[in-house]
C-alpha atoms as a PDB file:
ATOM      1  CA  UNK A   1      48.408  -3.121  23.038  1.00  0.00           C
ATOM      2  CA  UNK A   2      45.959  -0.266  23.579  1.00  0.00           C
ATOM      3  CA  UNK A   3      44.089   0.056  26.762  1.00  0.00           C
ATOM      4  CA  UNK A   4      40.803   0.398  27.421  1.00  0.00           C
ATOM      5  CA  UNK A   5      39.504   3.988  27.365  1.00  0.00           C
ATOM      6  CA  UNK A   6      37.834   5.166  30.142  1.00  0.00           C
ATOM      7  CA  UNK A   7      35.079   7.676  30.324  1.00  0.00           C
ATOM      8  CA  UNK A   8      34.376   9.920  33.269  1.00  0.00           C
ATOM      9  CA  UNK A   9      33.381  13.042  31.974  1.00  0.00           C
ATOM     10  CA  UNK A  10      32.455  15.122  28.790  1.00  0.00           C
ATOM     11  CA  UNK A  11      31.885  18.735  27.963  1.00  0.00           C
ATOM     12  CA  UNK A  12      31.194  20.687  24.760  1.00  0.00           C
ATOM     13  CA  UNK A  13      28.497  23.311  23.983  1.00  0.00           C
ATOM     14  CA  UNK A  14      25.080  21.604  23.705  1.00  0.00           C
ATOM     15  CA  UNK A  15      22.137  21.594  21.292  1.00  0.00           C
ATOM     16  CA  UNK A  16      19.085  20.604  22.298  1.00  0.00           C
ATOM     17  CA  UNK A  17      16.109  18.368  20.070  1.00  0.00           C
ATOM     18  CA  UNK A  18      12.364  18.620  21.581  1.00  0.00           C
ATOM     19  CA  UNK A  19       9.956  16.292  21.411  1.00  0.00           C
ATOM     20  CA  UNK A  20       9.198  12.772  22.812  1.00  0.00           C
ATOM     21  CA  UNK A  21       9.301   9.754  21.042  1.00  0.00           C
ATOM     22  CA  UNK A  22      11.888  10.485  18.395  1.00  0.00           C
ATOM     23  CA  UNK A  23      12.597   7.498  16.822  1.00  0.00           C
ATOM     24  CA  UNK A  24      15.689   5.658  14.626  1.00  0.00           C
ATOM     25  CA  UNK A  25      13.620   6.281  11.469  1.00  0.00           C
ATOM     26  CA  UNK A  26      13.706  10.362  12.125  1.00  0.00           C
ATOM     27  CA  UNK A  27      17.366  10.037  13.552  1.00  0.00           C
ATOM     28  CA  UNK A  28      18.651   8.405  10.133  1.00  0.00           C
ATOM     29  CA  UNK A  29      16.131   7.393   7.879  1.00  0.00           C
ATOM     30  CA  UNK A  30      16.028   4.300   6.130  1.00  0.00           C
ATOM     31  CA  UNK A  31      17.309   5.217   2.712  1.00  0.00           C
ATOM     32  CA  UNK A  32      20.780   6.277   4.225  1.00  0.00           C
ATOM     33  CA  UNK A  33      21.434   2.891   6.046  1.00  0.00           C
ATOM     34  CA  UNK A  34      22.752   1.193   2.428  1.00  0.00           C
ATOM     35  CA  UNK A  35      26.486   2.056   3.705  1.00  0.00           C
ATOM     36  CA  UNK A  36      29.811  -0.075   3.813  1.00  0.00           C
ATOM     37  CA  UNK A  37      30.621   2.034   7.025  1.00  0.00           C
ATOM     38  CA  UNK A  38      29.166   4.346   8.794  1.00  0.00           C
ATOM     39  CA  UNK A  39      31.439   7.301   7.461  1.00  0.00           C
ATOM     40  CA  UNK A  40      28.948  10.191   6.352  1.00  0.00           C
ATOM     41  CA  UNK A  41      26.123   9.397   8.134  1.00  0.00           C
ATOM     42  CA  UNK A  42      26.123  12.411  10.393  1.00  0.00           C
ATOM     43  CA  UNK A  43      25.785  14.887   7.681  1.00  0.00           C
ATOM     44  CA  UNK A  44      21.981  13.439   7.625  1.00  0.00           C
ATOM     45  CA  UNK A  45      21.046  12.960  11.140  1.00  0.00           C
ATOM     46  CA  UNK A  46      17.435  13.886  10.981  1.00  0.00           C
ATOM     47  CA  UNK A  47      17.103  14.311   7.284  1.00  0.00           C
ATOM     48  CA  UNK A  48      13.570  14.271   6.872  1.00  0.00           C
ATOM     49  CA  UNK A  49      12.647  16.270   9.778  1.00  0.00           C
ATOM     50  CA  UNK A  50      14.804  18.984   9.153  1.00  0.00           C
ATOM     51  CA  UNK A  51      13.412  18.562   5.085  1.00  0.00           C
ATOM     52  CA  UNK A  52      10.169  19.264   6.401  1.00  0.00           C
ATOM     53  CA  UNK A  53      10.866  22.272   8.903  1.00  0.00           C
ATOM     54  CA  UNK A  54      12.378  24.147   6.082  1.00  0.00           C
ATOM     55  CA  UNK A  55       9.085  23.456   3.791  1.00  0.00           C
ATOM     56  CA  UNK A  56       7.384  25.175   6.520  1.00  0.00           C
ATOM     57  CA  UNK A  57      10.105  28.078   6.900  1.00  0.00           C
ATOM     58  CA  UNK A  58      11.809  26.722  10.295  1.00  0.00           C
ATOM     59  CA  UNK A  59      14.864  25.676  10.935  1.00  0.00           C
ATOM     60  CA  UNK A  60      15.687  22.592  12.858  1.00  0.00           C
ATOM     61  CA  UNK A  61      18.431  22.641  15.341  1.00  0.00           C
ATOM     62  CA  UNK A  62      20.956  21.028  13.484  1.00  0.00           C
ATOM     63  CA  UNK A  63      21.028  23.371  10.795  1.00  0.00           C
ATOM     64  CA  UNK A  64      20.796  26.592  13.184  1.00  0.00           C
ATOM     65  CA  UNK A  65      24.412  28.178  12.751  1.00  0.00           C
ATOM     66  CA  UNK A  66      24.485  28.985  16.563  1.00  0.00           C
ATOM     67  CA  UNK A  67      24.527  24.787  17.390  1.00  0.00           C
ATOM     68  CA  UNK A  68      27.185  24.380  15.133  1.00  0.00           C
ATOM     69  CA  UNK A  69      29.891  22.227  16.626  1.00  0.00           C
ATOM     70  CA  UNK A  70      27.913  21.180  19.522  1.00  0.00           C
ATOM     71  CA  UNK A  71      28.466  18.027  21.388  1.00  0.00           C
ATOM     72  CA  UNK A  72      25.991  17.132  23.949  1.00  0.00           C
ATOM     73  CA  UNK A  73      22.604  16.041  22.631  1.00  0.00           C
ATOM     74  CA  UNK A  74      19.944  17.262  25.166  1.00  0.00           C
ATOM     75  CA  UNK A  75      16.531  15.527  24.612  1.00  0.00           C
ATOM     76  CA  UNK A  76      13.278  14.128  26.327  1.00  0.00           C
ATOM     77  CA  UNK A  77      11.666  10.805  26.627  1.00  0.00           C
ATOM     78  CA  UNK A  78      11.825   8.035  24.811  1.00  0.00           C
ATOM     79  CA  UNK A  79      14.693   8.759  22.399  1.00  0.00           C
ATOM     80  CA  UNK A  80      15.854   6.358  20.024  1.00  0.00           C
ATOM     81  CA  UNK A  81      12.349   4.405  19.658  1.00  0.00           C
ATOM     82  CA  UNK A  82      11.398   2.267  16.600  1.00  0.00           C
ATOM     83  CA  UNK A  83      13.641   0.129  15.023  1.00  0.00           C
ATOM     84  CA  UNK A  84      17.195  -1.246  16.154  1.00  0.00           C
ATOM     85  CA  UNK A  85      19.429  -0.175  13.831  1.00  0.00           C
ATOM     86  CA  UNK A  86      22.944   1.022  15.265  1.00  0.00           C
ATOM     87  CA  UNK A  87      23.126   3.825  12.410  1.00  0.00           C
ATOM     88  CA  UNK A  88      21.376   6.413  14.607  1.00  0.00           C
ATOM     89  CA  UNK A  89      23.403   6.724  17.269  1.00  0.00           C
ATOM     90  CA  UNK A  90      26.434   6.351  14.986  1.00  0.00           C
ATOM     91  CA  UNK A  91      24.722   9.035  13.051  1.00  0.00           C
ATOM     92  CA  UNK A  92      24.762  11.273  15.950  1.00  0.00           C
ATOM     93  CA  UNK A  93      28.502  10.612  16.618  1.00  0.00           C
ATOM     94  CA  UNK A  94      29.796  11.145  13.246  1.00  0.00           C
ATOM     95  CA  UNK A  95      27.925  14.762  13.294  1.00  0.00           C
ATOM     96  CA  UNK A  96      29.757  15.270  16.586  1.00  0.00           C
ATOM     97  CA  UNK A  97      27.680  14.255  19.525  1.00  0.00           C
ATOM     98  CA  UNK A  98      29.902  12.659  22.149  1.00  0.00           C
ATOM     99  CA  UNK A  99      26.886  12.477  24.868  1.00  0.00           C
ATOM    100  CA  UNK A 100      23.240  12.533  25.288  1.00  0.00           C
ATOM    101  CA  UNK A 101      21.112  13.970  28.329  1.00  0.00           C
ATOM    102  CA  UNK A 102      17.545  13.147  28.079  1.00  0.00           C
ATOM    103  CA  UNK A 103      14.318  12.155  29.970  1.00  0.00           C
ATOM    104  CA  UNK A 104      14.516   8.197  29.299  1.00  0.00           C
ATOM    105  CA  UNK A 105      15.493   6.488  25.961  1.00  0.00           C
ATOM    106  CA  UNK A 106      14.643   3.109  23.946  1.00  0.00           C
ATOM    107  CA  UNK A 107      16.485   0.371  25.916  1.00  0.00           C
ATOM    108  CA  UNK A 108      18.000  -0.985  22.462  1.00  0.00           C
ATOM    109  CA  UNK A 109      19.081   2.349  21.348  1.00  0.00           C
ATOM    110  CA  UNK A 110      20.791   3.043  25.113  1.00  0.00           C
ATOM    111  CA  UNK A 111      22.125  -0.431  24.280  1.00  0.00           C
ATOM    112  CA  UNK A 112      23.592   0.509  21.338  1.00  0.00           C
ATOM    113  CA  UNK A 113      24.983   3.782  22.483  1.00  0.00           C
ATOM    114  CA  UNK A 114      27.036   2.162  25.174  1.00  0.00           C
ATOM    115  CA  UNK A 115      28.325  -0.221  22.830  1.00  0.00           C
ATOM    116  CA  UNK A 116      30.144   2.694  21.077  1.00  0.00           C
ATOM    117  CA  UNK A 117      31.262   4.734  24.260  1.00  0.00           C
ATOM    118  CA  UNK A 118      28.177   7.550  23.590  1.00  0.00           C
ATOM    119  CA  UNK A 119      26.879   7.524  27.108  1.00  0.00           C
ATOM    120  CA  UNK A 120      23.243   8.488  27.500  1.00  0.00           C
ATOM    121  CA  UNK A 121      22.313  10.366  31.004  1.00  0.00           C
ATOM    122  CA  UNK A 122      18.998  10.101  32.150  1.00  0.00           C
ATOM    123  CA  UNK A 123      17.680  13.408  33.845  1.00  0.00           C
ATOM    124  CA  UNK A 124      13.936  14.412  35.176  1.00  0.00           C
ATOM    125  CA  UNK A 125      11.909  16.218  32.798  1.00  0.00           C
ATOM    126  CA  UNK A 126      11.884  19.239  34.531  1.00  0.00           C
ATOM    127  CA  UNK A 127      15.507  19.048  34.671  1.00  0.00           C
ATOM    128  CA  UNK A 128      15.621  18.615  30.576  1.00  0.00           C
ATOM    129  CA  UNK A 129      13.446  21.347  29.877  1.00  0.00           C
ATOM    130  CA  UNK A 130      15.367  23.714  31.820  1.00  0.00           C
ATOM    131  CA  UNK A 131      18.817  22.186  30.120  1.00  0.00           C
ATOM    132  CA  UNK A 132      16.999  22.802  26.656  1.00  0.00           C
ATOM    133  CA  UNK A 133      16.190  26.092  28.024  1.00  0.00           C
ATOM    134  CA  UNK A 134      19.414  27.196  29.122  1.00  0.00           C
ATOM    135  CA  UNK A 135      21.044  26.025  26.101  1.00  0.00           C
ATOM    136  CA  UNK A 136      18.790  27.770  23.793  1.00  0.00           C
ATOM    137  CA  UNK A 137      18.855  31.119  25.516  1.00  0.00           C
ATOM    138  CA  UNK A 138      23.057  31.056  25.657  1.00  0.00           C
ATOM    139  CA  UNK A 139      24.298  28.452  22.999  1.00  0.00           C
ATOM    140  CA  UNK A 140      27.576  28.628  23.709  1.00  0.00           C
ATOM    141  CA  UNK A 141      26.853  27.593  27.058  1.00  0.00           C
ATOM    142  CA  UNK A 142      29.890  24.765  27.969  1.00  0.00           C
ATOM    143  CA  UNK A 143      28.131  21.959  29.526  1.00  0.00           C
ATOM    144  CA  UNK A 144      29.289  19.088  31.164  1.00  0.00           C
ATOM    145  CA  UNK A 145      28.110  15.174  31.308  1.00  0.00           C
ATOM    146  CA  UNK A 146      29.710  13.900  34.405  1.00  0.00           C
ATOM    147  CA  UNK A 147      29.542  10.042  34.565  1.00  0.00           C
ATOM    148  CA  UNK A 148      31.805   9.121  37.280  1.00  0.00           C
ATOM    149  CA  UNK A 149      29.682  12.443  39.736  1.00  0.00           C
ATOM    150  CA  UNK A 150      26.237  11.380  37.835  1.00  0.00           C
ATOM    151  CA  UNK A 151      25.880  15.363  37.164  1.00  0.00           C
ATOM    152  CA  UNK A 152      24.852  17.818  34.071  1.00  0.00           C
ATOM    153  CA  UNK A 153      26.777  21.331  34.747  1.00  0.00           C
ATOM    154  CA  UNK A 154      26.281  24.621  33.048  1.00  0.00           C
ATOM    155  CA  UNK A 155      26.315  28.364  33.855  1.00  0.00           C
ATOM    156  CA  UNK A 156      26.757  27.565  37.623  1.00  0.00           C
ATOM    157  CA  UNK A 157      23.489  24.872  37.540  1.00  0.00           C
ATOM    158  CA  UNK A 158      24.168  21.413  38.105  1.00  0.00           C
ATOM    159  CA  UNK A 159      21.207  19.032  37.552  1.00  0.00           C
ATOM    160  CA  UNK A 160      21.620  15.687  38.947  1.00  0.00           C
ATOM    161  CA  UNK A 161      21.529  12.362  36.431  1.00  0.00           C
ATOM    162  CA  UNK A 162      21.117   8.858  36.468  1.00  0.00           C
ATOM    163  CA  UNK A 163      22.615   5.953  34.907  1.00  0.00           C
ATOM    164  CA  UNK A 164      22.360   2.053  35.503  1.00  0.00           C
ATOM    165  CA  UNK A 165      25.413   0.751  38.166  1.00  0.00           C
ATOM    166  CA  UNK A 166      26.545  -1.586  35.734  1.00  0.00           C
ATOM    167  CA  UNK A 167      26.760   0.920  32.557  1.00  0.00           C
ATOM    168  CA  UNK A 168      28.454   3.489  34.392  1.00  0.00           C
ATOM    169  CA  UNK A 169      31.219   0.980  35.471  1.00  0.00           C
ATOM    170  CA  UNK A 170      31.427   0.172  32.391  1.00  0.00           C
ATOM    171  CA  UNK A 171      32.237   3.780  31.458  1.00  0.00           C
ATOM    172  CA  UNK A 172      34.435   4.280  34.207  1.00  0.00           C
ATOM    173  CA  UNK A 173      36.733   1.693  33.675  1.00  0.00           C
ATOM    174  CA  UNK A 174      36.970   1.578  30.068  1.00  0.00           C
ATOM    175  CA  UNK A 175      34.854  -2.111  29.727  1.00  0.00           C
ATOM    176  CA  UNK A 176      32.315  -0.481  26.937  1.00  0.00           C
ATOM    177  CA  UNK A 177      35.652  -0.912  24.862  1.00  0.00           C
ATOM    178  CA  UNK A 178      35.053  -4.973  24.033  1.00  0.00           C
ATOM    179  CA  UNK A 179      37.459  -4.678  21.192  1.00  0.00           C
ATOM    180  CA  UNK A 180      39.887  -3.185  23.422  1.00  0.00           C
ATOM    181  CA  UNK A 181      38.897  -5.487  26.052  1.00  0.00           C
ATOM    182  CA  UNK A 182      39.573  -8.257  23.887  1.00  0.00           C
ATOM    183  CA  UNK A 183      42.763  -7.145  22.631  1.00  0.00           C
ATOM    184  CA  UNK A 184      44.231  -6.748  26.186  1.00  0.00           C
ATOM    185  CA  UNK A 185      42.875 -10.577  27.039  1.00  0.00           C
ATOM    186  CA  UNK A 186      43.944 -12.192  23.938  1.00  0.00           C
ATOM    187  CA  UNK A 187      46.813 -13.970  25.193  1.00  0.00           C
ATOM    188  CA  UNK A 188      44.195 -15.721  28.242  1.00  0.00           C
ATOM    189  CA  UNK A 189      42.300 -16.159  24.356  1.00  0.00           C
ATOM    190  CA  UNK A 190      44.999 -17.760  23.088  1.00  0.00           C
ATOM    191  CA  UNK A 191      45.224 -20.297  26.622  1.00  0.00           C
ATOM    192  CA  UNK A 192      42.018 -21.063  26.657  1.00  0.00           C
ATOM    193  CA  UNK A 193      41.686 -21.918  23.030  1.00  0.00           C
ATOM    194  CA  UNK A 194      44.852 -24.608  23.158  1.00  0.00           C
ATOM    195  CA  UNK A 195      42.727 -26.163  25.663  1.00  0.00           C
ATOM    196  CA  UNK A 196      39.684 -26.708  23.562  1.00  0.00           C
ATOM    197  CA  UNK A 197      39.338 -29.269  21.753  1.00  0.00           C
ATOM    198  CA  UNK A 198      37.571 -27.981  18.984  1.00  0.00           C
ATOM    199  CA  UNK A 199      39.941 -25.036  18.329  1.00  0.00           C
ATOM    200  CA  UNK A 200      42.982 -26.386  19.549  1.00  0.00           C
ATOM    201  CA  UNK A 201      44.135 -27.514  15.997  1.00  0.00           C
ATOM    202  CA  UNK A 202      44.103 -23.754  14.515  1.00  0.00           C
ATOM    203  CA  UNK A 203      45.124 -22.163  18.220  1.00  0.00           C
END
């Protein structure tokens, strides 16, 4: 049976989104959540936004060649705001993003995000400008997301992070995994369940 996996730390070159208050809608908007799985979604994260940047001749940082293969989102506050659907930060993983640093983030999105082993690291604002900074001025900048130290490290700079006790543990030790979780409990499943009345007959 597989064990749970565990998540201590993860690196990968960085690209960073501005703004506060991006919500699920500009993540992945609503006409792309029609899906059997979630295969696909990454290739439009931010559809709309990045639409209208190149109506206005920008680009947006997911279609700047020098961000290309990046894996740690850096952000602001209040990412992931709006509705509740799971397709943004499964959006974000399928592009590539294996972790998020950012000011603060919707509690259902952060809810979400654990429930799929993305861990989102909370950081001062000062601290995410200067991340955005860095990462902009050298993108191939390796950064690091260091869960079990509570750290961001680049280029010699380490900014510290925060993330709730429990969430972390749950990192640490693999629990985020409740499939996996499951799977390594099923026969106690399979006990308990001959002991219930009501399921005993198909146990």
């Amino acid at each position: 049976m597989p064990a749970p996996v565990t998540i201590t730390q993860l690196s990968g070159r960085a690209i960073p989104v501005v703004g506060n208050d991006i919500d699920t809608d500009r993540i992945i908007p609503a006409r792309f959540l029609r899906c059997v799985t979630f295969d696909g979604l990454g290739e439009h994260a931010f559809e709309d936004d990045r639409a209208q940047l190149k109506a206005q001749g920008k680009t947006h940082p997911w279609d700047e060649a020098r961000f290309a293969g990046a894996a740690i989102l850096v952000v602001n506050s209040n990412f992931g705001c709006g509705s509740s659907r799971e397709h943004a930060p499964q959006a974000l993983n399928k592009w590539g993003i294996t972790a998020i640093v950012g000011v603060s983030f919707s509690d259902i999105f952060y809810g979400n995000c654990v429930a799929m082993g993305l861990p989102c690291l909370r950081v001062s604002v000062a601290d995410s400008d200067a991340i955005q900074a860095a990462v902009s001025a050298q993108p191939g900048t390796v950064v690091t997301v260091d869960i079990d130290a509570l750290e961001v490290r680049a280029a010699g700079t380490t900014w510290k992070g925060q993330m709730g006790a429990g969430h972390r543990q749950q990192f640490l030790t693999g629990q985020w995994d409740a499939t996996s979780e499951l799977i390594a409990g099923l026969e106690q499943v399979r006990s308990t369940a001959k002991r219930l009345p009501y399921t005993s007959a198909f146990a």
